[in-house]
C-alpha atoms as a PDB file:
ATOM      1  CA  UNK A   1      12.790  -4.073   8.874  1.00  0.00           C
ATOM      2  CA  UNK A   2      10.369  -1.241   8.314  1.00  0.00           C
ATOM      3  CA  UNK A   3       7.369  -3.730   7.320  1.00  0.00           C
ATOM      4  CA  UNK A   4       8.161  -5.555  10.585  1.00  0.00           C
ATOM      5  CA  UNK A   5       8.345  -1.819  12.540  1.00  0.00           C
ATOM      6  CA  UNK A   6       4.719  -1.087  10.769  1.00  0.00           C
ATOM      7  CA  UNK A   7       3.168  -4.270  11.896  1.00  0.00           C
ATOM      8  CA  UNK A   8       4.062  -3.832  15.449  1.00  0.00           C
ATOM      9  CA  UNK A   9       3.156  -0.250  16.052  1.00  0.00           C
ATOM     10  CA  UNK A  10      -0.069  -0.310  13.782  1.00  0.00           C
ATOM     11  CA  UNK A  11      -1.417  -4.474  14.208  1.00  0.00           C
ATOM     12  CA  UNK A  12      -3.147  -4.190  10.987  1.00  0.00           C
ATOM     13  CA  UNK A  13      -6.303  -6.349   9.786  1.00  0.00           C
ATOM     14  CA  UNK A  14      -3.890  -7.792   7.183  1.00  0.00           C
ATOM     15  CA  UNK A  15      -0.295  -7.745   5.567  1.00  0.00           C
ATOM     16  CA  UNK A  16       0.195  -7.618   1.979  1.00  0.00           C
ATOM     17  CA  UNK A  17       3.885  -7.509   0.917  1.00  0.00           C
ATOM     18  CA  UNK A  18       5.975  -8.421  -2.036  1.00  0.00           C
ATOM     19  CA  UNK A  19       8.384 -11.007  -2.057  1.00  0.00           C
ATOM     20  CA  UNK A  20      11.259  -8.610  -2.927  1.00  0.00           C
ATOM     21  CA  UNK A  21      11.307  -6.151  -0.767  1.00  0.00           C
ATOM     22  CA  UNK A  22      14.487  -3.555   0.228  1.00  0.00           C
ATOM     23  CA  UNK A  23      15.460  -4.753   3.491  1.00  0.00           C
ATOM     24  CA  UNK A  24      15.143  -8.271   3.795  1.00  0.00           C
ATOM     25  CA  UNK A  25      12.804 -10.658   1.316  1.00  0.00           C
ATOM     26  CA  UNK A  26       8.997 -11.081   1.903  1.00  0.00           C
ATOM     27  CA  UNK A  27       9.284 -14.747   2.939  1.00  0.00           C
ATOM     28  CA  UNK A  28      12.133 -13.692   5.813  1.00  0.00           C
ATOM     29  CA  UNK A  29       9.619 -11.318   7.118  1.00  0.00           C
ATOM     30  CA  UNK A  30       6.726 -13.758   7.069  1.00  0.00           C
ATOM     31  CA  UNK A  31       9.035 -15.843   8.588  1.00  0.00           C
ATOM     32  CA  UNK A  32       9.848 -13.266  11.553  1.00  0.00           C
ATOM     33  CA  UNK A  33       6.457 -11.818  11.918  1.00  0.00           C
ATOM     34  CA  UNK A  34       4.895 -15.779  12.366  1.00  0.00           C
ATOM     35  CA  UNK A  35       7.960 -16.506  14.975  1.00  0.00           C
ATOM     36  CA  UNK A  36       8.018 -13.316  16.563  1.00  0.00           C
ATOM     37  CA  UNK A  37       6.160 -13.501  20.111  1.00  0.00           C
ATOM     38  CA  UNK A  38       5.212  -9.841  20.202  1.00  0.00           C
ATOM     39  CA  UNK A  39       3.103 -10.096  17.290  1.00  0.00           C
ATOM     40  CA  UNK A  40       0.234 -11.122  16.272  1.00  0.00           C
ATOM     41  CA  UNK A  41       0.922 -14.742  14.836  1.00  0.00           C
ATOM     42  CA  UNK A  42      -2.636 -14.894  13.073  1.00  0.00           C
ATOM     43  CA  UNK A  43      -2.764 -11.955  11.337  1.00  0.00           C
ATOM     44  CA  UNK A  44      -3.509 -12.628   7.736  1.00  0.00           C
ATOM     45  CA  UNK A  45      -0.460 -12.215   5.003  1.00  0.00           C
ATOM     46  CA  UNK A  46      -0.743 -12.132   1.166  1.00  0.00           C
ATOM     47  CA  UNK A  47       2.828 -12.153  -0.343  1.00  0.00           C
ATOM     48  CA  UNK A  48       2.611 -10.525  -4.160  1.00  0.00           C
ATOM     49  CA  UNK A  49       5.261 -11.514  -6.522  1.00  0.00           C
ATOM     50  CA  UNK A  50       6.121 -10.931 -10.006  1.00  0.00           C
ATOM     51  CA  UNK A  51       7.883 -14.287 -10.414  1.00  0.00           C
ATOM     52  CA  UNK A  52       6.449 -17.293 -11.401  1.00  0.00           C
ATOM     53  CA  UNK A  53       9.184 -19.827  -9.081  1.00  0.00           C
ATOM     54  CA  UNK A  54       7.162 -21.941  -7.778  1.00  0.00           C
ATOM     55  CA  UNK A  55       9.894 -22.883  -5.224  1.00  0.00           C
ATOM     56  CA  UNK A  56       9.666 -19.269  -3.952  1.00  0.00           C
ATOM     57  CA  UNK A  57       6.129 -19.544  -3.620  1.00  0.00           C
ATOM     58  CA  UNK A  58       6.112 -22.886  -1.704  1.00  0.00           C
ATOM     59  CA  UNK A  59       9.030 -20.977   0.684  1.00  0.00           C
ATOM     60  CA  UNK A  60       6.543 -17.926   0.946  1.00  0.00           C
ATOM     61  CA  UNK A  61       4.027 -20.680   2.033  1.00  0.00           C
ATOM     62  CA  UNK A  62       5.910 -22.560   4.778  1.00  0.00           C
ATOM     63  CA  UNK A  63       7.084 -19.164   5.772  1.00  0.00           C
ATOM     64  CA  UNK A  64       3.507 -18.783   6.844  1.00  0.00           C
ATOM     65  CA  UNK A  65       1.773 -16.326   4.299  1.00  0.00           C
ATOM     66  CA  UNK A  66      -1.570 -17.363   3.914  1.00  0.00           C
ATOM     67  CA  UNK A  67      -2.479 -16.574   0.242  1.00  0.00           C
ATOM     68  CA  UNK A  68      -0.329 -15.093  -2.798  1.00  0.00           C
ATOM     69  CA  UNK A  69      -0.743 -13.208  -5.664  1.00  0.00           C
ATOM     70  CA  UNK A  70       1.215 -13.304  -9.010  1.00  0.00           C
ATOM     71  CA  UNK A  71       1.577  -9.924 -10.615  1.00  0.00           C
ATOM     72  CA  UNK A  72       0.403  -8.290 -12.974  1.00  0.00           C
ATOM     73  CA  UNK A  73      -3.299  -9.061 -10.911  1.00  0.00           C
ATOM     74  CA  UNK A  74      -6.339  -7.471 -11.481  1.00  0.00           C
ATOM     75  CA  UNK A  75      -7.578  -5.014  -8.025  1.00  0.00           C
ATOM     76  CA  UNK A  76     -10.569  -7.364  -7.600  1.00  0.00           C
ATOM     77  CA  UNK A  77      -8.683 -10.464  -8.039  1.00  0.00           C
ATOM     78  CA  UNK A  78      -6.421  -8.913  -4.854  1.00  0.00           C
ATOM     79  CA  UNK A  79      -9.743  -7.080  -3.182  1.00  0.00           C
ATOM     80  CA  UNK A  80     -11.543 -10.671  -3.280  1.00  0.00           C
ATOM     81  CA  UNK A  81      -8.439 -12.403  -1.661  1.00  0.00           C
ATOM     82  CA  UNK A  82      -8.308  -9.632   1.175  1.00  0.00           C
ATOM     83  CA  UNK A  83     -12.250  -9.819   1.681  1.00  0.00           C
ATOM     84  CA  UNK A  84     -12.133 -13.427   2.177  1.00  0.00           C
ATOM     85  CA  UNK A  85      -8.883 -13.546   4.069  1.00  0.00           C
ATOM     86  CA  UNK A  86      -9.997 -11.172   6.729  1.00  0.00           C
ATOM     87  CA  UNK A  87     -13.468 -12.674   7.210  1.00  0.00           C
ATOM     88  CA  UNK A  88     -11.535 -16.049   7.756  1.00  0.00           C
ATOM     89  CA  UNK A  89      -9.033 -15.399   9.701  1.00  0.00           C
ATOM     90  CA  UNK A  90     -11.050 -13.064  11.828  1.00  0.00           C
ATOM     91  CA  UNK A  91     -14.078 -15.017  12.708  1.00  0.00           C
ATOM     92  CA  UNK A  92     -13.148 -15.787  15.890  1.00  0.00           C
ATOM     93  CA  UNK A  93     -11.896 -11.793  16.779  1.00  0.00           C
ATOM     94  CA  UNK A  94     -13.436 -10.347  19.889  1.00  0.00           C
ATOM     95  CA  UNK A  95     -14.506  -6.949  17.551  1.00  0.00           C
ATOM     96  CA  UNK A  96     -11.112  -4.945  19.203  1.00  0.00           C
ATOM     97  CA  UNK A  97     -10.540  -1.887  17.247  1.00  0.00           C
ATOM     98  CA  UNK A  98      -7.466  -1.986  15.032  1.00  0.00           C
ATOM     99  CA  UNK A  99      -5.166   0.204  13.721  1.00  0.00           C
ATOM    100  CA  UNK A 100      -4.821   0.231   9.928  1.00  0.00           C
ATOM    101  CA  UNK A 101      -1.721   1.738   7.965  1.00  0.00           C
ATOM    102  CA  UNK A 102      -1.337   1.547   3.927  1.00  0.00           C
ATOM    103  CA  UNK A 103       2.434   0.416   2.898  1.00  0.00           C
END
């Protein structure tokens, strides 16, 4: 719950989060923060994962994440995917300040 707490009170640029996570599994979340109306449904979301199942990837994408990363990754490899990401998804964003928090 505390990655769905961070995204409300901060509304970051973008969401990067692992599949495996304490609380509840990355592709729940994705799940909740995509369904959940006081959110912001387009925010961008890169789910990281050690495994190589591609079933749990294909549930992290119909989940809604918009990207993934297999780990071990390279910073740039991740750095590139967040660049383009946010210019994508973000194109069409009025230039509202945002509040930014590292997780």
């Amino acid at each position: 719950m505390q990655a769905i707490r961070s995204v409300r009170a901060f509304s970051p640029d973008i969401v990067l989060m692992d599949i495996i996570m304490p609380d509840r599994d990355g592709i729940a979340t994705c799940d909740i923060i995509r369904k959940d109306i006081a959110l912001n449904h387009d925010i961008p979301i890169i789910m990281m994962t050690g495994s190589h199942d591609k079933n749990k990837i294909m549930k992290a994408i119909e989940a809604g994440c918009n990207d993934f990363i297999l780990k071990p990754f390279e910073f740039n490899t991740l750095l590139a995917k967040v660049e383009k990401l946010i210019e994508t998804c973000h194109k069409g964003d009025t230039g509202k300040e945002k509040k930014s928090a590292a997780h």
